[in-house]
C-alpha atoms as a PDB file:
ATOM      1  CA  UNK A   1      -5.360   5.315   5.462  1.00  0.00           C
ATOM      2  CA  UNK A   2      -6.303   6.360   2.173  1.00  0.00           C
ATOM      3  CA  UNK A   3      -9.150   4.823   0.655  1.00  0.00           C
ATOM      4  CA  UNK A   4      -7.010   5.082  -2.959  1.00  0.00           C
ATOM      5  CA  UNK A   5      -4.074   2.572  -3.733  1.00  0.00           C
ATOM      6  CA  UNK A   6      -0.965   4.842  -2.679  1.00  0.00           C
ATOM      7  CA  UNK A   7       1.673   4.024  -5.031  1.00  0.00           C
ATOM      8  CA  UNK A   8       5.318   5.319  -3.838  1.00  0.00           C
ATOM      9  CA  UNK A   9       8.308   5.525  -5.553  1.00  0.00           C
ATOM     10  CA  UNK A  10      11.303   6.244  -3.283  1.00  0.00           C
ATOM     11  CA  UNK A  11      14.931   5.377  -2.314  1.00  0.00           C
ATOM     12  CA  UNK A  12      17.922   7.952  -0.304  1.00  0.00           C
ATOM     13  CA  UNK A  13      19.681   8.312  -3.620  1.00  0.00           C
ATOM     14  CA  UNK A  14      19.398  10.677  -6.722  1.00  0.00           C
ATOM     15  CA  UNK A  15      19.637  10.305 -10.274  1.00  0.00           C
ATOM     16  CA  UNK A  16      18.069   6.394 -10.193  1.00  0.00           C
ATOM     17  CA  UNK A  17      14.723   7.176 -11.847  1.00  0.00           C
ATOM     18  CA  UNK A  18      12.699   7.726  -9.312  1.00  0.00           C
ATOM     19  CA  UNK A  19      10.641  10.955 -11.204  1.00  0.00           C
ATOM     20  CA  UNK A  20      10.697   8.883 -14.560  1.00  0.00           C
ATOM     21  CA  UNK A  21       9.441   5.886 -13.855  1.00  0.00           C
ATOM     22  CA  UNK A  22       6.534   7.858 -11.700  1.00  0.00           C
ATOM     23  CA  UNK A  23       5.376   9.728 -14.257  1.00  0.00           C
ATOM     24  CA  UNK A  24       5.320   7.270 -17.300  1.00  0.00           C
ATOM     25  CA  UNK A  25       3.261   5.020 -14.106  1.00  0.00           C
ATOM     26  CA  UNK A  26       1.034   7.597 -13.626  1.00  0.00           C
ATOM     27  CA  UNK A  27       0.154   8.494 -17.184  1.00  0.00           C
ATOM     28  CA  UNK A  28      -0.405   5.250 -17.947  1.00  0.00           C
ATOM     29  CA  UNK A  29      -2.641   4.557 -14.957  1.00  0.00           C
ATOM     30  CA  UNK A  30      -4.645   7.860 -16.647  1.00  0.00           C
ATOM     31  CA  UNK A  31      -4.674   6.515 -19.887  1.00  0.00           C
ATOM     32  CA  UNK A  32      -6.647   3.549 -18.700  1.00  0.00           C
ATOM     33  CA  UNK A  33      -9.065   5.878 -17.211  1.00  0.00           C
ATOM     34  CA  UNK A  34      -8.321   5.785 -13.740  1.00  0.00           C
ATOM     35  CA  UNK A  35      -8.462   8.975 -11.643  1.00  0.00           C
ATOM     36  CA  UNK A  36      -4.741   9.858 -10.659  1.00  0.00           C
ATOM     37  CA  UNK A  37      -3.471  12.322  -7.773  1.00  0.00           C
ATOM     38  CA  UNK A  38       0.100  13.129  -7.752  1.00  0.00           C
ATOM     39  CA  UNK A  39       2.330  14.284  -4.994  1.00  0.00           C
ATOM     40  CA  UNK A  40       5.847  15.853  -4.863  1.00  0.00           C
ATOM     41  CA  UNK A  41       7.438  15.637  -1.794  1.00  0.00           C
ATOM     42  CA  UNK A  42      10.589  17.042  -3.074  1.00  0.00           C
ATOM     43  CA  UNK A  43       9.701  20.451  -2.407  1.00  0.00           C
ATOM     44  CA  UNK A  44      12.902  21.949  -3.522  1.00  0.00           C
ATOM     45  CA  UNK A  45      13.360  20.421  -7.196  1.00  0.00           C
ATOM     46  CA  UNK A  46       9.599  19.907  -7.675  1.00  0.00           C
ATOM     47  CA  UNK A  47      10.080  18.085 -11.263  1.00  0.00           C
ATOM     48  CA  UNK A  48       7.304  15.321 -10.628  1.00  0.00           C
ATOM     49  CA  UNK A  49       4.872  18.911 -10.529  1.00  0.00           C
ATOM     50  CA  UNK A  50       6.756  20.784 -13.282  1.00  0.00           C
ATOM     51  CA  UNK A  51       6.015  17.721 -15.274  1.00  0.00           C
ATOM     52  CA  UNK A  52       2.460  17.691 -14.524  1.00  0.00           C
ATOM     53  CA  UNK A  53       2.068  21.713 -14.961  1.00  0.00           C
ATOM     54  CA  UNK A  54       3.894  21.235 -18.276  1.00  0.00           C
ATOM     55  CA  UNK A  55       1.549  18.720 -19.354  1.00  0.00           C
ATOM     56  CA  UNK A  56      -1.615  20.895 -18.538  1.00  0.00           C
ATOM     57  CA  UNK A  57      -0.059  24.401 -20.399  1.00  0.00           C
ATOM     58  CA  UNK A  58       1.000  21.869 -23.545  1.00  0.00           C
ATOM     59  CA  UNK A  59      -2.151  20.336 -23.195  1.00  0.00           C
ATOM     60  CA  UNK A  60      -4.323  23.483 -23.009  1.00  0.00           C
ATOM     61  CA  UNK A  61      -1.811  25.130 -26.003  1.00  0.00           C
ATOM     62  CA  UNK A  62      -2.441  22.188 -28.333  1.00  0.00           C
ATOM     63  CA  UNK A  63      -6.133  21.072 -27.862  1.00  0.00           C
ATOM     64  CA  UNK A  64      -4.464  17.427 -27.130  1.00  0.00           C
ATOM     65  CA  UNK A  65      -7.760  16.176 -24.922  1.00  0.00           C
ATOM     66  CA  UNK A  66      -5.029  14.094 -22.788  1.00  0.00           C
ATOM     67  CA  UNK A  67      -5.915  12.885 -19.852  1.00  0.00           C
ATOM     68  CA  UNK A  68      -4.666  15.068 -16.610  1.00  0.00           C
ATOM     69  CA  UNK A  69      -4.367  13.960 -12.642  1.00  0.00           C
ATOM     70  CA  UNK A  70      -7.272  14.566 -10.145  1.00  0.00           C
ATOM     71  CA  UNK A  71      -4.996  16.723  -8.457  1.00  0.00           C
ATOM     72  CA  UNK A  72      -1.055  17.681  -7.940  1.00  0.00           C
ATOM     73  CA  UNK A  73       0.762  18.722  -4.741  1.00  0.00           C
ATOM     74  CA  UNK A  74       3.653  19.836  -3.452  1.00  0.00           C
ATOM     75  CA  UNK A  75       3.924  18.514   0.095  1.00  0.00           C
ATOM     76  CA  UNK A  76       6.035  20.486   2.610  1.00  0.00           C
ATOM     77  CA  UNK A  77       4.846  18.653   6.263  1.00  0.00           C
ATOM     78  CA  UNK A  78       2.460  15.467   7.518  1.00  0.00           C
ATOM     79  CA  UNK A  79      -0.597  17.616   7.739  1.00  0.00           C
ATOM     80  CA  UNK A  80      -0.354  18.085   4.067  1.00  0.00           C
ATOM     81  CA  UNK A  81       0.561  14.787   3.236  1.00  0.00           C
ATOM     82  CA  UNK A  82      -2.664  13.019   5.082  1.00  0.00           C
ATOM     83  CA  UNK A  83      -4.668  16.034   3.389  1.00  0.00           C
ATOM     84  CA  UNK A  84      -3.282  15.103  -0.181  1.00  0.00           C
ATOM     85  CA  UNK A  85      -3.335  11.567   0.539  1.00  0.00           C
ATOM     86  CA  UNK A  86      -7.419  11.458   0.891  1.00  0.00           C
ATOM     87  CA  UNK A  87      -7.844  12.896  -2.574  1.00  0.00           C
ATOM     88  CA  UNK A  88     -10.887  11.530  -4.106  1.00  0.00           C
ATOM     89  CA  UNK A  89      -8.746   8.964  -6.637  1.00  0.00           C
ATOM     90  CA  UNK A  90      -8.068   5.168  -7.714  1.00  0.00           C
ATOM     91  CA  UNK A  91      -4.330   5.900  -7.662  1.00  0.00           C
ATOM     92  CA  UNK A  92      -2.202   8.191  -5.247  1.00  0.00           C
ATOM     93  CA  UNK A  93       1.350   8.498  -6.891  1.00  0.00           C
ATOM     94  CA  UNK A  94       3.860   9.875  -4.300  1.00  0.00           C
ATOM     95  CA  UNK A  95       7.415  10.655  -5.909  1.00  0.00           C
ATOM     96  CA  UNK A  96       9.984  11.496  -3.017  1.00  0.00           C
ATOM     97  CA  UNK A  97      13.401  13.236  -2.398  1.00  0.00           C
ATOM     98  CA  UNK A  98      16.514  11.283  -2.903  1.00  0.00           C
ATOM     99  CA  UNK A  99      17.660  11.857   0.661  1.00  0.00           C
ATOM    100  CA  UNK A 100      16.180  10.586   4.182  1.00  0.00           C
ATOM    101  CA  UNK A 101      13.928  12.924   5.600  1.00  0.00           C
ATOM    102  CA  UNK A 102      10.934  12.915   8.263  1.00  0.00           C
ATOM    103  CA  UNK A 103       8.766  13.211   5.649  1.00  0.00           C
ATOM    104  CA  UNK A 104       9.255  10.841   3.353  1.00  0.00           C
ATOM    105  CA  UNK A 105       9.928   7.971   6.294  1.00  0.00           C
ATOM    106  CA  UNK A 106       5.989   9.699   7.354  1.00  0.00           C
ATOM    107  CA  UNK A 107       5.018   9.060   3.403  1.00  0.00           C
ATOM    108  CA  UNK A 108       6.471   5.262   3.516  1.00  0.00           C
ATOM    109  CA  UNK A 109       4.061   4.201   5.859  1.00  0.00           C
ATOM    110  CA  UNK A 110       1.081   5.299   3.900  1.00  0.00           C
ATOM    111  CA  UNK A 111       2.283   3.062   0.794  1.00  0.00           C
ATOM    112  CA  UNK A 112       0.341   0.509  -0.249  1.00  0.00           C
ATOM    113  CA  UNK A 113       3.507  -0.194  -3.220  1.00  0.00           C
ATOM    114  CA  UNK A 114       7.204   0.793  -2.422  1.00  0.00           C
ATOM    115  CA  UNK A 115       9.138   1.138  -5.915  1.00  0.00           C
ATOM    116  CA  UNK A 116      12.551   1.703  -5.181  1.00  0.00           C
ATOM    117  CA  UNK A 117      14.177   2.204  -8.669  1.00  0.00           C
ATOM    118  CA  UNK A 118      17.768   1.746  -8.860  1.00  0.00           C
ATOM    119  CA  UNK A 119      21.011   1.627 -11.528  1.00  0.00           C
ATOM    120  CA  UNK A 120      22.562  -1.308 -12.612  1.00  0.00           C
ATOM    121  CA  UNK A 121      26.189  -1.293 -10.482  1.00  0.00           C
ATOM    122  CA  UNK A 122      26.645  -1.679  -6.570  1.00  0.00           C
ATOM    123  CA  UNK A 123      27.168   2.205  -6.337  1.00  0.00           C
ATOM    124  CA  UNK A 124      23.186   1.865  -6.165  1.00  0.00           C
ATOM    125  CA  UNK A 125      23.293  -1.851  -4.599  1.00  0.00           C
ATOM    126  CA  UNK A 126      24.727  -0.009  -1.318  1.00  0.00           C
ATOM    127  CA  UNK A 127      21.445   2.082  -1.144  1.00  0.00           C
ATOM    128  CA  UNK A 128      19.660  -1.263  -0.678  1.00  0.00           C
ATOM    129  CA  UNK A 129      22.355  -3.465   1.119  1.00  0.00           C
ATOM    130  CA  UNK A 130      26.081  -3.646   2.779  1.00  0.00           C
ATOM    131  CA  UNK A 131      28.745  -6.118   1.168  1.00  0.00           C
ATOM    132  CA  UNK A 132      31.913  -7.568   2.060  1.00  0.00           C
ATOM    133  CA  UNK A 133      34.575  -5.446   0.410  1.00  0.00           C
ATOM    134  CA  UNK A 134      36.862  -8.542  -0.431  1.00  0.00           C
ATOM    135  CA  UNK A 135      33.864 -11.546  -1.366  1.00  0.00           C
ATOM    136  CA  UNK A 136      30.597  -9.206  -2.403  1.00  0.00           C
ATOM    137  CA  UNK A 137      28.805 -11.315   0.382  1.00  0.00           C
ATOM    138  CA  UNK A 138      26.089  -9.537   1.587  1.00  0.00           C
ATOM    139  CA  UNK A 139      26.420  -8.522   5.267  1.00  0.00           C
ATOM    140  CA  UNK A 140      23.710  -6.517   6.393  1.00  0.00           C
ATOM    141  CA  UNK A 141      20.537  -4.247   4.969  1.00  0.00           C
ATOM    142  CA  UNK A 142      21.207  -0.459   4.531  1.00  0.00           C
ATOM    143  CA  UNK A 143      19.595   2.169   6.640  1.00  0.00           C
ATOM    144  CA  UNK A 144      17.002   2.653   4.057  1.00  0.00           C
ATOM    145  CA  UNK A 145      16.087  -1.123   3.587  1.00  0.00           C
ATOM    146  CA  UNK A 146      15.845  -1.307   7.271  1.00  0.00           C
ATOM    147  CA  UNK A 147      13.603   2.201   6.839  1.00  0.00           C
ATOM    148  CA  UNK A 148      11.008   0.238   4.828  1.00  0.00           C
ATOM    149  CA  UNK A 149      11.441  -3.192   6.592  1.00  0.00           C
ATOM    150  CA  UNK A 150       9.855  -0.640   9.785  1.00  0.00           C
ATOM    151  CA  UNK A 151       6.927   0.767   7.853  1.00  0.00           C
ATOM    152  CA  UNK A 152       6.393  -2.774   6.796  1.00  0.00           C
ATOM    153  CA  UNK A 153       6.622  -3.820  10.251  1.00  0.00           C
ATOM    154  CA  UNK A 154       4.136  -0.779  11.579  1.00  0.00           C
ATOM    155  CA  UNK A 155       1.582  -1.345   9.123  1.00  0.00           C
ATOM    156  CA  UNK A 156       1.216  -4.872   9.973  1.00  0.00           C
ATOM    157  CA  UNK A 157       0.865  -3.941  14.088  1.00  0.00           C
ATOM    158  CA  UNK A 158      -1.661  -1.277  13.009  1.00  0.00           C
ATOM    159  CA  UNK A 159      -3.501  -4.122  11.113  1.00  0.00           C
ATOM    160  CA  UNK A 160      -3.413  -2.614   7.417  1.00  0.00           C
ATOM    161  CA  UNK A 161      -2.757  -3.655   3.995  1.00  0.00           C
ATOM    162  CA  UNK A 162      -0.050  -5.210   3.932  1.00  0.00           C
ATOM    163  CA  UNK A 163       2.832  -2.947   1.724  1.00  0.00           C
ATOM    164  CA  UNK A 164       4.130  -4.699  -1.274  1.00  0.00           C
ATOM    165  CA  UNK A 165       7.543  -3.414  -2.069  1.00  0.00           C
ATOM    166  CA  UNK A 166       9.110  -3.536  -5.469  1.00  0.00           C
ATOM    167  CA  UNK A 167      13.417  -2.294  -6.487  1.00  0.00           C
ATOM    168  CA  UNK A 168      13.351  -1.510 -10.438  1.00  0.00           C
ATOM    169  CA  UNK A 169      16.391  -2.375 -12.523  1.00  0.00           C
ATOM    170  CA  UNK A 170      16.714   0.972 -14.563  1.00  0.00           C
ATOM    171  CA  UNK A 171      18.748   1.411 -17.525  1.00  0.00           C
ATOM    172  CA  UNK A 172      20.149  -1.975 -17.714  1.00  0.00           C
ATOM    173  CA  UNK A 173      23.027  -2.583 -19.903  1.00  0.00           C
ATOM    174  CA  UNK A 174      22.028  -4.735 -23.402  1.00  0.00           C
ATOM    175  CA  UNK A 175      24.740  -7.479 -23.097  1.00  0.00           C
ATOM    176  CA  UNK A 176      25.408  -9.577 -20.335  1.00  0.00           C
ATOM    177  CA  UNK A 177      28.357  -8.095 -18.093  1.00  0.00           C
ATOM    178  CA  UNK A 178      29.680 -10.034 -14.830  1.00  0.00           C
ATOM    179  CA  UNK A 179      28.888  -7.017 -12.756  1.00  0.00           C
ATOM    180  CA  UNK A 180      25.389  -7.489 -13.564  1.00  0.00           C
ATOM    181  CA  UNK A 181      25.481 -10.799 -12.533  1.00  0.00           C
ATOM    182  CA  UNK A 182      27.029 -10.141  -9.249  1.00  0.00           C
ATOM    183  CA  UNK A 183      24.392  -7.603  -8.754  1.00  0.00           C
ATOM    184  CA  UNK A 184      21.593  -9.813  -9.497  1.00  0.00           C
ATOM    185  CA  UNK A 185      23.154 -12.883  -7.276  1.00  0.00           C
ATOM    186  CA  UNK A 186      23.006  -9.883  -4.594  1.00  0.00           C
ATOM    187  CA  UNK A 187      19.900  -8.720  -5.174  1.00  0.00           C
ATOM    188  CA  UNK A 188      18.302 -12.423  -4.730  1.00  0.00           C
ATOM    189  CA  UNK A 189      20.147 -12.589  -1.832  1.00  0.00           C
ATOM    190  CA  UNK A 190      19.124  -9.404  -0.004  1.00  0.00           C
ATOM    191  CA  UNK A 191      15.322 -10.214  -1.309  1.00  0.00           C
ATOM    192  CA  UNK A 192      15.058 -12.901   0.743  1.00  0.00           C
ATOM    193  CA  UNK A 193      15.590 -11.539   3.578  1.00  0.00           C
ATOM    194  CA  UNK A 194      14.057  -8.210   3.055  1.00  0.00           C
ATOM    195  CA  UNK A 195      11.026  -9.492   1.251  1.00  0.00           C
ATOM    196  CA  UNK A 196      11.239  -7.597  -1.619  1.00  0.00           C
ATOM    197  CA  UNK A 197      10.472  -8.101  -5.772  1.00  0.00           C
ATOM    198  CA  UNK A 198      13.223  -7.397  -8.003  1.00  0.00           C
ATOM    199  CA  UNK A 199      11.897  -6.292 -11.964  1.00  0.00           C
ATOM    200  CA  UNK A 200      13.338  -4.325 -14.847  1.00  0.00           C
ATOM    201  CA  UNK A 201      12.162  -1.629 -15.178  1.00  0.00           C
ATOM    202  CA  UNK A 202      12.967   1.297 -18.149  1.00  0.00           C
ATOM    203  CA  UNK A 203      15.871   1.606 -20.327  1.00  0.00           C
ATOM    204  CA  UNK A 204      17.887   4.639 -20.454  1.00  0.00           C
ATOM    205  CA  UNK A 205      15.967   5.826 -23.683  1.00  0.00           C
ATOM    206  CA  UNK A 206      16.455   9.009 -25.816  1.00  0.00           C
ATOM    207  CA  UNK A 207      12.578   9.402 -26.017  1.00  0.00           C
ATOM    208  CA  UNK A 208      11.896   9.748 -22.018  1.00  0.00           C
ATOM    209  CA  UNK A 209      14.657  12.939 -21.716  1.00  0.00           C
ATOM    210  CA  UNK A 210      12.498  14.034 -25.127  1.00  0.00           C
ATOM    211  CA  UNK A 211       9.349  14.197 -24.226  1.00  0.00           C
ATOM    212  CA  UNK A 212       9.876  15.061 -20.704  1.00  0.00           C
ATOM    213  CA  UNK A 213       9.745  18.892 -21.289  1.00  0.00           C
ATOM    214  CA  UNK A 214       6.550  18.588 -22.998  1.00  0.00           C
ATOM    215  CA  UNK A 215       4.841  16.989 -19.951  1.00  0.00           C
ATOM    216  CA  UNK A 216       4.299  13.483 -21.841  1.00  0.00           C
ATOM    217  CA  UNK A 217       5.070  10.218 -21.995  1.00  0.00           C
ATOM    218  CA  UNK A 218       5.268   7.315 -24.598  1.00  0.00           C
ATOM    219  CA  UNK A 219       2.100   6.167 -23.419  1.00  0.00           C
ATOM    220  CA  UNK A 220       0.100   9.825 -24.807  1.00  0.00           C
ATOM    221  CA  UNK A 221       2.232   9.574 -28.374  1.00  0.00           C
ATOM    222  CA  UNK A 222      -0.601   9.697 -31.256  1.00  0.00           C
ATOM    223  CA  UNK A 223      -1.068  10.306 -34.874  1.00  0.00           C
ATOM    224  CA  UNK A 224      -1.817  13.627 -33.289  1.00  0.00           C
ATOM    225  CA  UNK A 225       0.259  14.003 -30.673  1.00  0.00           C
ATOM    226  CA  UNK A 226       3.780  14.050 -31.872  1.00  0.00           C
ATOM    227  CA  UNK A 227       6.057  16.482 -30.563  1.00  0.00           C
ATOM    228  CA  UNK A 228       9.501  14.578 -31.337  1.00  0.00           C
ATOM    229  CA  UNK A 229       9.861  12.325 -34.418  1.00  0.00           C
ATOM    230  CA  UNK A 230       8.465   8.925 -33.940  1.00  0.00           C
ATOM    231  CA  UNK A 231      10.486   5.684 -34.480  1.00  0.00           C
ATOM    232  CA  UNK A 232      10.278   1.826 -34.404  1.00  0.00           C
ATOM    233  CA  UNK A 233      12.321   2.732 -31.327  1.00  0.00           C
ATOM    234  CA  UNK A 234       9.340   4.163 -29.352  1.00  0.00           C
ATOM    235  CA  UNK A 235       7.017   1.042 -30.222  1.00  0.00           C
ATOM    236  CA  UNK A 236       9.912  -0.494 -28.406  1.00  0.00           C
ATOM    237  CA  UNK A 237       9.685   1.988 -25.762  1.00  0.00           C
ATOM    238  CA  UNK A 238       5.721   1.375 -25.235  1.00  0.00           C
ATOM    239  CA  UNK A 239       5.733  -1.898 -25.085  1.00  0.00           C
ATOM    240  CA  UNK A 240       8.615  -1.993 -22.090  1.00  0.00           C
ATOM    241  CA  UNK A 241       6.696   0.269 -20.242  1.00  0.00           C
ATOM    242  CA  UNK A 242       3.443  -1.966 -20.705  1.00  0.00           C
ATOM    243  CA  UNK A 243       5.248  -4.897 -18.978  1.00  0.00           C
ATOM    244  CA  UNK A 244       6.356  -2.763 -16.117  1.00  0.00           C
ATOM    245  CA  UNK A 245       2.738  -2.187 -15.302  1.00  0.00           C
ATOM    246  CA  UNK A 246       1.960  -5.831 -15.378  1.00  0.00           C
ATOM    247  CA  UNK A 247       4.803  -6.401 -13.572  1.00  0.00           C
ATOM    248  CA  UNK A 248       3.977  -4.313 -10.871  1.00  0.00           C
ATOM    249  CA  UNK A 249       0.413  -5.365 -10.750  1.00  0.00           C
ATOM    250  CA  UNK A 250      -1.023  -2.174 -12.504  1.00  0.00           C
ATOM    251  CA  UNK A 251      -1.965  -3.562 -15.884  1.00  0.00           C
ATOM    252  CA  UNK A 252      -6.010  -3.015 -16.506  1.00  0.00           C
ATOM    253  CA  UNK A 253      -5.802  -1.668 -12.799  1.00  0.00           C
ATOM    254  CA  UNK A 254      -8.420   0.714 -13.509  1.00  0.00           C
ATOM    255  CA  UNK A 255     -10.956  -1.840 -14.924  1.00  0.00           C
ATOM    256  CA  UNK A 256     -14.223  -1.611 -12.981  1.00  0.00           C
ATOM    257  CA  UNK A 257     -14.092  -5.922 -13.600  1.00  0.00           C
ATOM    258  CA  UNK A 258     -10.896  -6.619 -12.506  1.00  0.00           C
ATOM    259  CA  UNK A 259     -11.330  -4.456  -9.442  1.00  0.00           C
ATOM    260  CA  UNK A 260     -14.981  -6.643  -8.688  1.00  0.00           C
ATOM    261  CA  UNK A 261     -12.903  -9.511  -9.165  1.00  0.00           C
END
């Protein structure tokens, strides 16, 4: 076990958010001073440490003084994994592949936080559960629910903290649609009997794509540090990623108080 909280964003299915959401966590979690290590699992794309690499070369170009991660790895086996998992850090962010592999069923188990990030429509529902194809009823968990329901289930035998798991609305629609209902009525369903918390989590924003490149997130824009133009827009922007983290538990996570408390 790591002695750091090991924060993992993951589902079997690309394109949801997963690499977004981590990052704008993990900056955030740096911005309130806390000592970050980041890991990549997704050997192949990598964007979780292109992001981070970008951040350090804009960083380093521009004299920014913004915060960077303890560490960044790209993990390719388990060895790795438990090497980069004991990294000397309050927060181990772990952003995985969009498809079911050995590894990322190895990194599950380590998570202390599961945040599954998903779309608003039951193309993404079916990551999470089955449903009846003529009432919407939900029939059964999917292979990946049932993949974390097991880590759940193995942590608890080995006696560890228990895993908290999370499934992020992303890019929810502004107006009220009967699809999102269904999907909601669903999602209560399935999270009763899964035991998981269902939050929104980030709109599908101009600003994220934007400032992506550079290595940065909403929470690093300054009077100094503006790459893009700055709007009422990205207030907006700030302010929905500061209730994810208290949604998810993170908010003053890194306070020496609140972690005595």
């Amino acid at each position: 076990m790591s002695p750091a909280r090991v924060i993992l964003f993951g589902n079997e299915k690309g394109g949801a958010g997963k690499t977004t959401v981590a990052v704008h966590v993990a900056v955030a979690l740096l911005h309130e001073g806390a000592r970050v290590a980041i890991i990549d699992l997704d050997a192949r794309q990598q964007s979780t440490g292109h992001f981070f690499a970008n951040r350090a070369a804009w960083n380093a170009a521009q004299g920014a003084g913004l915060p960077q991660p303890c560490a960044v790895a790209t993990v390719q086996d388990t060895e790795s994994l438990r090497e980069a998992l004991a990294a000397a850090a309050d927060f181990v962010i772990v952003d995985t592949p969009g498809a079911d592999t050995e590894l990322s069923r190895a990194a599950h188990a380590f998570a202390d936080l599961i945040v599954t990030p998903m779309n608003d429509s039951f193309v993404d529902f079916d990551m999470l559960g089955v449903v009846d194809p003529v009432t919407l009823e939900v029939l059964r968990p999917s292979l990946y629910a049932e993949a974390v329901w097991e880590a759940r289930k193995s942590r608890a035998i080995g006696g560890g903290r228990a895993i908290d798991w999370v499934v992020l609305r992303n890019r929810l629609a502004s107006v009220e649609a009967r699809n999102r209902r269904r999907v909601d009525e669903r999602l209560a369903t399935l999270s009763r009997r899964v035991g998981f918390r269902a939050i929104a989590g980030l709109r599908d924003r101009v600003i994220y794509r934007e400032l992506f490149p550079f290595g940065l997130t909403v929470s690093d824009l300054s009077r100094t540090v503006r790459p893009v133009q700055v709007s009422l827009a990205h207030v907006a922007a700030r302010q929905e990623l500061r209730v994810l983290l208290y949604e998810l538990g993170l908010a003053g996570a890194a306070d020496p108080a609140l972690a005595a408390e």
